[in-house]
N, C-alpha and C. Protein backbone atom coordinates (compact mmCIF):
# COMPACT_ATOMS: atom_id res chain seq x y z
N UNK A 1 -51.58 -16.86 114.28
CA UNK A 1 -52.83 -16.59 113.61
C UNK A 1 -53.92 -16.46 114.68
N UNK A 2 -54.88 -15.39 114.54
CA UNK A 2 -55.91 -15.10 115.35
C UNK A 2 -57.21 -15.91 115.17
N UNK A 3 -57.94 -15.75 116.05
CA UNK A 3 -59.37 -16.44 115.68
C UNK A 3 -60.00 -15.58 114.74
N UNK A 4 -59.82 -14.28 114.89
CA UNK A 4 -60.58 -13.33 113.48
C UNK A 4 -59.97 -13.98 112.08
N UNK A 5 -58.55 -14.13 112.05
CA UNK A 5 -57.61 -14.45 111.04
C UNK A 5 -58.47 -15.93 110.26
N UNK A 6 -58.54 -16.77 111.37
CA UNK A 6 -58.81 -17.95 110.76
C UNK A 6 -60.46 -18.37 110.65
N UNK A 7 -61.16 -17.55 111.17
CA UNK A 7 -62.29 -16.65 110.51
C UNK A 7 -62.65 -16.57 109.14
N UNK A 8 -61.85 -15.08 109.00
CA UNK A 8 -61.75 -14.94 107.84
C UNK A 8 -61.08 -15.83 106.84
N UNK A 9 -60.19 -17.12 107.01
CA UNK A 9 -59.43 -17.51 105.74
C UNK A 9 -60.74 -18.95 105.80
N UNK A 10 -61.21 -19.29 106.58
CA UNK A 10 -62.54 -20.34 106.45
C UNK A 10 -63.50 -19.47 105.22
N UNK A 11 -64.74 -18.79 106.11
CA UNK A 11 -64.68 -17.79 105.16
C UNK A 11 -64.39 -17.77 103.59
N UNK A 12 -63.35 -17.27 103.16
CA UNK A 12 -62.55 -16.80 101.97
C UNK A 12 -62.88 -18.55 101.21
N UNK A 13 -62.13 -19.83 102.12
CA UNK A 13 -62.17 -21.11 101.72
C UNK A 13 -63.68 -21.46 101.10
N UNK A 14 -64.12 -21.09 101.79
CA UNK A 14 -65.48 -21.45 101.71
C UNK A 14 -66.69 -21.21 100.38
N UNK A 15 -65.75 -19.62 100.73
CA UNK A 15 -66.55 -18.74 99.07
C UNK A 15 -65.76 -19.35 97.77
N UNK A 16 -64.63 -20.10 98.07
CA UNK A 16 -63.80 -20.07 96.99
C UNK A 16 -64.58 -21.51 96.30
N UNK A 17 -65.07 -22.31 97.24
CA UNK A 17 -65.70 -24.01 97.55
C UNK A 17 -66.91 -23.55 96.34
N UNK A 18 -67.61 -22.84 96.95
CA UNK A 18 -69.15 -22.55 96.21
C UNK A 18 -68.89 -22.21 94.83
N UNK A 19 -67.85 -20.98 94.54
CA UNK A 19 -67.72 -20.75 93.63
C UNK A 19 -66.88 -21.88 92.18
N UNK A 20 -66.75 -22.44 92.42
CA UNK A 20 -66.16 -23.82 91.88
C UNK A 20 -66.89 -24.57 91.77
N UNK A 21 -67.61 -24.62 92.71
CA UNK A 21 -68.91 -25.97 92.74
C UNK A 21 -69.82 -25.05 91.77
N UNK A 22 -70.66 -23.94 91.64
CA UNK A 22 -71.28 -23.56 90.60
C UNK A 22 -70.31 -23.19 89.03
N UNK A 23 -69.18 -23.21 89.24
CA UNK A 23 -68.66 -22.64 87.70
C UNK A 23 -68.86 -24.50 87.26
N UNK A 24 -68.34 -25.43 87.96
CA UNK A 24 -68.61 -26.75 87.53
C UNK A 24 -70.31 -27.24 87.33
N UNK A 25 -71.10 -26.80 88.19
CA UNK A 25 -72.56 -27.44 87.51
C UNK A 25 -72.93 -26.81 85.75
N UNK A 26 -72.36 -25.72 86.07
CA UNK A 26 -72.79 -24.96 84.50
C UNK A 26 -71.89 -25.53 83.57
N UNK A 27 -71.05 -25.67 83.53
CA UNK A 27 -70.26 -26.20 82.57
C UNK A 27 -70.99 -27.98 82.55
N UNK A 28 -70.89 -28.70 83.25
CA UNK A 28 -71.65 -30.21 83.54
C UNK A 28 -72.61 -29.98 82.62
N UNK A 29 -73.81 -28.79 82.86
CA UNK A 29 -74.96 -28.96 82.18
C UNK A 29 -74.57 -28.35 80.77
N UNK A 30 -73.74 -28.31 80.48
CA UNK A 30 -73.85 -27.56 79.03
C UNK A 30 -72.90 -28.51 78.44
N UNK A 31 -72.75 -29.64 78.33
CA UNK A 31 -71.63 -30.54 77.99
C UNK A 31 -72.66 -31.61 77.61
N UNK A 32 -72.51 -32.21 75.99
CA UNK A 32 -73.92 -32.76 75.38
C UNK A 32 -73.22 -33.94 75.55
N UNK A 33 -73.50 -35.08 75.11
CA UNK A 33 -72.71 -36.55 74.19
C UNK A 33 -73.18 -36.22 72.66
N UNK A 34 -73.19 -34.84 72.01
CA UNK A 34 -73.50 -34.73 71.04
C UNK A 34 -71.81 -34.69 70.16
N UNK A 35 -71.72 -35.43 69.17
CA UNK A 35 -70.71 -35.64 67.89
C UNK A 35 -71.12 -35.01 66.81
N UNK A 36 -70.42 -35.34 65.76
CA UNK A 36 -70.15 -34.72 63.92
C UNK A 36 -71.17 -35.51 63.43
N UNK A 37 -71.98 -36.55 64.10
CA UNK A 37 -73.08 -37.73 63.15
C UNK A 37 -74.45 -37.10 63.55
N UNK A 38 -74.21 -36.35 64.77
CA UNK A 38 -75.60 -35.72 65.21
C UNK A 38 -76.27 -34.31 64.74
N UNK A 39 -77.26 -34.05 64.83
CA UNK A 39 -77.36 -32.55 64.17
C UNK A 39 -77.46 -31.61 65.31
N UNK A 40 -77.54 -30.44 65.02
CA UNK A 40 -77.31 -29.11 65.63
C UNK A 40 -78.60 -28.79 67.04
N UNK A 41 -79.23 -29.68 66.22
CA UNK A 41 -80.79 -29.57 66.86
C UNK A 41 -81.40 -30.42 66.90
N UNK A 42 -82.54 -31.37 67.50
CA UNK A 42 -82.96 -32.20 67.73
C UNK A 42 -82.29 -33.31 68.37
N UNK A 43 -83.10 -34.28 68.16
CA UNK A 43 -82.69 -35.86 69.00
C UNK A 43 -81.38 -35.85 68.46
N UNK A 44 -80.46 -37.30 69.42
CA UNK A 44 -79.30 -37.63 69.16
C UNK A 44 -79.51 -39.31 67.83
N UNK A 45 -78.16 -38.85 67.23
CA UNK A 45 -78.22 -40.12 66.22
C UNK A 45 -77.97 -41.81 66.65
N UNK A 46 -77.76 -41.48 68.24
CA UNK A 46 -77.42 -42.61 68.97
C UNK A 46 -76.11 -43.35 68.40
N UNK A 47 -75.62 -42.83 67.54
CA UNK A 47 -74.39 -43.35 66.42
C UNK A 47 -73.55 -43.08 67.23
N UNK A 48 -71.88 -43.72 67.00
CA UNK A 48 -70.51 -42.68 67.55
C UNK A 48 -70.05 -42.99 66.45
N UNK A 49 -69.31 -42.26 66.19
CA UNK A 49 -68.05 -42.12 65.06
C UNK A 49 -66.55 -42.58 65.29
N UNK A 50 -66.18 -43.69 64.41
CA UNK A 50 -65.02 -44.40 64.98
C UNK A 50 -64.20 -44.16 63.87
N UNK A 51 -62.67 -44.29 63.93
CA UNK A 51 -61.87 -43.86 62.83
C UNK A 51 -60.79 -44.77 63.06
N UNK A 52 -60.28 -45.37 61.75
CA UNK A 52 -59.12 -46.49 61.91
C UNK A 52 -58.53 -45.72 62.05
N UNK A 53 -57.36 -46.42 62.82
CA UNK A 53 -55.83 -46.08 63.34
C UNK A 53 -55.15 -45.58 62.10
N UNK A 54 -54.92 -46.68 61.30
CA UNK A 54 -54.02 -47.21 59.99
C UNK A 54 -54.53 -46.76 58.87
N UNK A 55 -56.13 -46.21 58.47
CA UNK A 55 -56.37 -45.94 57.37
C UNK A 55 -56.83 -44.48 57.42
N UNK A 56 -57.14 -44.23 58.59
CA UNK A 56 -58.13 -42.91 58.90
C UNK A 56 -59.16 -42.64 58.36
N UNK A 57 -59.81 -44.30 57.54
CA UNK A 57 -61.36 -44.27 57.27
C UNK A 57 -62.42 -44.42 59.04
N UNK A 58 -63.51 -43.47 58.39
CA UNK A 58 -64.36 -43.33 59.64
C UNK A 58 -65.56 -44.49 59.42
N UNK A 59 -65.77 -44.82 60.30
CA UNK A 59 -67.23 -45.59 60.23
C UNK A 59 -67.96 -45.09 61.30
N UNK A 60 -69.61 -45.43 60.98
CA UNK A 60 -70.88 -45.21 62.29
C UNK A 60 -71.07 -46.83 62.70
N UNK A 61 -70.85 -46.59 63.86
CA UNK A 61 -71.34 -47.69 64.95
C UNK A 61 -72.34 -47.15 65.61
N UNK A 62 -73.54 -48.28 65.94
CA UNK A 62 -74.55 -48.54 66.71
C UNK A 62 -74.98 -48.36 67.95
N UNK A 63 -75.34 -47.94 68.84
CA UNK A 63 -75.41 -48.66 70.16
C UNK A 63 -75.52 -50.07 70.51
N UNK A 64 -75.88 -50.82 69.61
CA UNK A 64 -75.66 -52.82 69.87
C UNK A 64 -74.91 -53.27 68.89
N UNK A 65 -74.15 -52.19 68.96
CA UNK A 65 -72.79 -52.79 67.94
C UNK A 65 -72.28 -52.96 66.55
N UNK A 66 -73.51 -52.37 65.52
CA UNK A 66 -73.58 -52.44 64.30
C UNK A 66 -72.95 -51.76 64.19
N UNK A 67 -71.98 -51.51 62.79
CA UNK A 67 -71.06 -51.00 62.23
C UNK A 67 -70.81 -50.65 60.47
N UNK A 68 -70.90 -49.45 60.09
CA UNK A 68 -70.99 -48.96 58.72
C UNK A 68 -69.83 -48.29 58.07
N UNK A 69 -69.23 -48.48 56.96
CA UNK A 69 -68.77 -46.64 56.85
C UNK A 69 -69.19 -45.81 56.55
N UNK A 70 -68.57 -44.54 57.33
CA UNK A 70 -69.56 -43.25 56.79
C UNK A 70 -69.16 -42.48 55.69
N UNK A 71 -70.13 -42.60 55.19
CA UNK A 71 -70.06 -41.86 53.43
C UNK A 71 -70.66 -40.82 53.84
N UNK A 72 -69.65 -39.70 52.49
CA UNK A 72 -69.58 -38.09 52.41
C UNK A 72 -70.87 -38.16 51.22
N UNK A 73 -71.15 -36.69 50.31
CA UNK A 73 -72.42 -36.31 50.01
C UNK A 73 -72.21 -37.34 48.07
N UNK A 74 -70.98 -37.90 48.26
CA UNK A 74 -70.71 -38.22 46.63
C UNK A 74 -70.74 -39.99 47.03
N UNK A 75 -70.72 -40.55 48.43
CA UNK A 75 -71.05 -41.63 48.10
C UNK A 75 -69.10 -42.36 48.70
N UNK A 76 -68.41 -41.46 48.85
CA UNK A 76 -67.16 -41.53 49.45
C UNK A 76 -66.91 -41.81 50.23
N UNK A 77 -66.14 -42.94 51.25
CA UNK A 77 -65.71 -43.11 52.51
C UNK A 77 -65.04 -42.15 53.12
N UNK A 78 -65.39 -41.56 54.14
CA UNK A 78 -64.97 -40.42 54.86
C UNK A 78 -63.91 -40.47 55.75
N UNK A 79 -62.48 -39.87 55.83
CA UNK A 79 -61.35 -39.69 56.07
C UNK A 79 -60.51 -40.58 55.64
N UNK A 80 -60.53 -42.01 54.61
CA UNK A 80 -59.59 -42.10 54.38
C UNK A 80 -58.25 -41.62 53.76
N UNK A 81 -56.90 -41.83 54.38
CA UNK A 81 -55.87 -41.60 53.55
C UNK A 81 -55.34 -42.05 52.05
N UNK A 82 -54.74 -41.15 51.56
CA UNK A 82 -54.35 -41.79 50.27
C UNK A 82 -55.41 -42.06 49.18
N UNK A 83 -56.58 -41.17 49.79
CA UNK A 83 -57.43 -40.88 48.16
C UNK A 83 -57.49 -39.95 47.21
């Protein structure tokens, strides 16, 4: 391998470095902590959405830990099985 050779494959390495490092900041910045409890637009609900193992009822938890289930538009616990 020549010094032009290894030149050029630094080079090539190099462009390949940048280009990775910017396809990753854009993707980084476009990646919310937004969920199904938050809306489309505005502030976050600060909620997460947790789902039993065993029942596949969902509940909203808190950020300090409070815990609900989440009811659908009839007043229904949302994902359980076997309703």
């Amino acid at each position: 391998m020549t010094l032009d050779d290894s030149k050029n494959f630094t080079t090539w390495l190099a462009g390949i470095f940048l280009v990775g490092w910017i396809i990753n900041a854009f993707v980084s910045a476009a990646i919310t902590d937004r969920d199904d409890s938050d809306p489309l637009e505005g502030p976050l609900s600060n909620m997460a959405v947790r789902t039993d193992a065993l029942t596949g009822c969902q509940y909203l938890e808190t950020k300090s830990g409070g815990i609900t289930p989440r009811l659908d538009a009839s007043g229904e616990q949302v994902g359980c099985r076997g309703r």
